[in-house]
Protein backbone atom coordinates (compact mmCIF):
# COMPACT_ATOMS: atom_id res chain seq x y z
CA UNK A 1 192.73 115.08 67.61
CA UNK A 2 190.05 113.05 65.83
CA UNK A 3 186.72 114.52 65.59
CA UNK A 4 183.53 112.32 65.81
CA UNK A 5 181.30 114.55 63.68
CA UNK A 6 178.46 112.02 63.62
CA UNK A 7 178.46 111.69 67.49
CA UNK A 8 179.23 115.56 67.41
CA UNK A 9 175.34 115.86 65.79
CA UNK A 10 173.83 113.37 67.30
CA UNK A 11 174.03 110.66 64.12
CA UNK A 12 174.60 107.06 64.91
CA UNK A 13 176.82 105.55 61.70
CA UNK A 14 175.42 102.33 59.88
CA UNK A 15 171.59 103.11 62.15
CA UNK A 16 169.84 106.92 61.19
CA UNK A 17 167.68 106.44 58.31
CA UNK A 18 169.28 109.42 56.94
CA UNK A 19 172.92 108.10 56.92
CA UNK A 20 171.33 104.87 55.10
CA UNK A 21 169.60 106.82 52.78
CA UNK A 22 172.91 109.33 52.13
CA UNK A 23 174.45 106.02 51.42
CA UNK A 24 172.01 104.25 49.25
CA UNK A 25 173.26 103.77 45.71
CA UNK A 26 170.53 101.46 43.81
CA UNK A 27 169.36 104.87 42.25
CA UNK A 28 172.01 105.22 40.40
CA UNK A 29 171.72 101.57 38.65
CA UNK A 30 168.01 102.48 38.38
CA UNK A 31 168.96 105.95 36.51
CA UNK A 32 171.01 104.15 34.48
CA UNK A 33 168.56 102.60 32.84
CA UNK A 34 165.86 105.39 32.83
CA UNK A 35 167.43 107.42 29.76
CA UNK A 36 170.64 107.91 27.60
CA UNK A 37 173.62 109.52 29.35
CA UNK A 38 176.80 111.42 28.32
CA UNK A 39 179.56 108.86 28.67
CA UNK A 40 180.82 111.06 31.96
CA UNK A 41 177.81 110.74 33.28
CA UNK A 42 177.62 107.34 32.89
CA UNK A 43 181.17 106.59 34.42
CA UNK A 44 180.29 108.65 36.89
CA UNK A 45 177.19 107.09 38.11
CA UNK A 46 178.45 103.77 38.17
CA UNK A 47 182.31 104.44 38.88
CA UNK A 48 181.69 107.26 41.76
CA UNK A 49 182.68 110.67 42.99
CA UNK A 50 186.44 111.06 42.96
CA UNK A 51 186.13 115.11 44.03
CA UNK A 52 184.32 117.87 44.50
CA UNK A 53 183.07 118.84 40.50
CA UNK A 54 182.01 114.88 40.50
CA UNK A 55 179.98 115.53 43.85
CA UNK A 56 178.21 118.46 42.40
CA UNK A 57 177.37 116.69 39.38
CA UNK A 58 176.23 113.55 41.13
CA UNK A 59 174.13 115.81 42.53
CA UNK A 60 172.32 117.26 40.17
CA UNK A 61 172.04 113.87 38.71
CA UNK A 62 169.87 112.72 42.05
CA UNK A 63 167.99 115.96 41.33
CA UNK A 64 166.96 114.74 38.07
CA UNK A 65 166.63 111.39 38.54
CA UNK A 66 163.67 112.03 41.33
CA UNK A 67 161.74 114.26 39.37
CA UNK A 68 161.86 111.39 35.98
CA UNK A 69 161.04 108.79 38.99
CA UNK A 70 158.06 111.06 40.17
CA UNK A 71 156.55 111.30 36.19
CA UNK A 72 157.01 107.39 36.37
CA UNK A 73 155.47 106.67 39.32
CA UNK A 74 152.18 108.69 38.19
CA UNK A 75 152.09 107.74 34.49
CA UNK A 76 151.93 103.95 36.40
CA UNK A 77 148.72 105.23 38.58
């Protein structure tokens, strides 16, 4: 039995904001080229998530990457 777990909570694929934003990569290729990064990091941010550990990582990565992005964004003001 297949499971439509998008229809199931009410998310249209391809058309919520949040799905596009969930799939968004271009910060990633922006982080990049904010700072130095270990050379996991690096494959991982422009190679992908291959399981759970990378996910979490990833993760954390976004985490970081928003808060450098923020201090950018107001040393530019």
């Amino acid at each position: 039995m297949d499971v439509d777990y998008f229809g199931y909570f009410g998310i249209t694929k391809g058309t919520n904001s949040m799905t596009n934003k969930w799939n968004d990569k271009s910060w990633q290729k922006d982080f990049l080229n904010m700072k130095s990064h270990s050379p996991a990091d690096a494959k991982l941010l422009m190679g992908g998530v291959k399981g759970l550990k990378d996910a979490w990582r990833l993760g954390v990565l976004h985490v970081e990457y928003e808060k450098l992005k923020k201090i950018q964004d107001q040393q530019q003001q």
